[in-house]
Protein backbone atom coordinates (compact mmCIF):
# COMPACT_ATOMS: atom_id res chain seq x y z
CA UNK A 1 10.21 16.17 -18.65
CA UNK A 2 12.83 14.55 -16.73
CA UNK A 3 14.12 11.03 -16.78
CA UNK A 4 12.24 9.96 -13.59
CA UNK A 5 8.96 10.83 -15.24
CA UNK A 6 9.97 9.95 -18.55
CA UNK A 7 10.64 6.47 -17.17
CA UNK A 8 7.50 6.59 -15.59
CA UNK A 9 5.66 7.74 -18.25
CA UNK A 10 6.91 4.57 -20.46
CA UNK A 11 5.62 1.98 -18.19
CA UNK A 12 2.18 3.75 -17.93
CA UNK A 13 1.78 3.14 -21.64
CA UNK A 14 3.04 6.78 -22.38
CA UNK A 15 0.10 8.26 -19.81
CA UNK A 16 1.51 11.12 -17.83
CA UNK A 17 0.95 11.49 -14.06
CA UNK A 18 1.78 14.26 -11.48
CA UNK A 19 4.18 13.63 -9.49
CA UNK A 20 1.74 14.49 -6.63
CA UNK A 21 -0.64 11.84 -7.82
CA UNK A 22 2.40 9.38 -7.78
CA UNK A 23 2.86 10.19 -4.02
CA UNK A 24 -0.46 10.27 -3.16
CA UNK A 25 -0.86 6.30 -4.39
CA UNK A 26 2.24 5.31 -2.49
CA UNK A 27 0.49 7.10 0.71
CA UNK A 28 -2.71 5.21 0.11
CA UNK A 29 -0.62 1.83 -0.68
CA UNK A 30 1.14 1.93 2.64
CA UNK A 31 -2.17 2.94 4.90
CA UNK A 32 -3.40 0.27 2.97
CA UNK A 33 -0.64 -2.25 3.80
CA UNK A 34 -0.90 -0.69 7.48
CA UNK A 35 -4.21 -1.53 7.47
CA UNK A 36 -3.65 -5.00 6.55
CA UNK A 37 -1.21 -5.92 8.77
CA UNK A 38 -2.93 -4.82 11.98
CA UNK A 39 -6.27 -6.89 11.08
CA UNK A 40 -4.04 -9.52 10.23
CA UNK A 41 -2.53 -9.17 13.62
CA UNK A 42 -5.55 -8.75 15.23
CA UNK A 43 -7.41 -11.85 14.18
CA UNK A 44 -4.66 -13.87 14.98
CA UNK A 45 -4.65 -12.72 18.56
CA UNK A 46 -8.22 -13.11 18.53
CA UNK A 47 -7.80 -17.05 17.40
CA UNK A 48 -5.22 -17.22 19.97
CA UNK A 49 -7.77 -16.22 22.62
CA UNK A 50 -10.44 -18.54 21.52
CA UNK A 51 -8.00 -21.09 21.54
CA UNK A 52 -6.40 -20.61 25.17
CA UNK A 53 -8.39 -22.46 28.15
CA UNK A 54 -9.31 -19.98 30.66
């Protein structure tokens, strides 16, 4: 095992993951964080809408 997963392995509590499965979580985290952002985006242009006067 190399030092990357070694490290990695410590601050799992010693529980050993694939690298794969590593990069698979960061995918998910940033769709996730994609995700967010847009609906966070959109529902403040939709408040801005309600809020302008036609």
């Amino acid at each position: 095992m190399d030092n990357a997963n070694r490290r990695v392995s410590k601050k799992l509590g010693a529980i050993q993951i694939d690298n794969a499965v590593i990069e698979r979580i960061v995918e998910i985290h940033s769709a996730m964080n994609s995700f967010l952002r847009f609906g966070s985006h959109a529902l403040t242009l939709e408040q801005r809408d309600r809020e302008t006067p036609v």
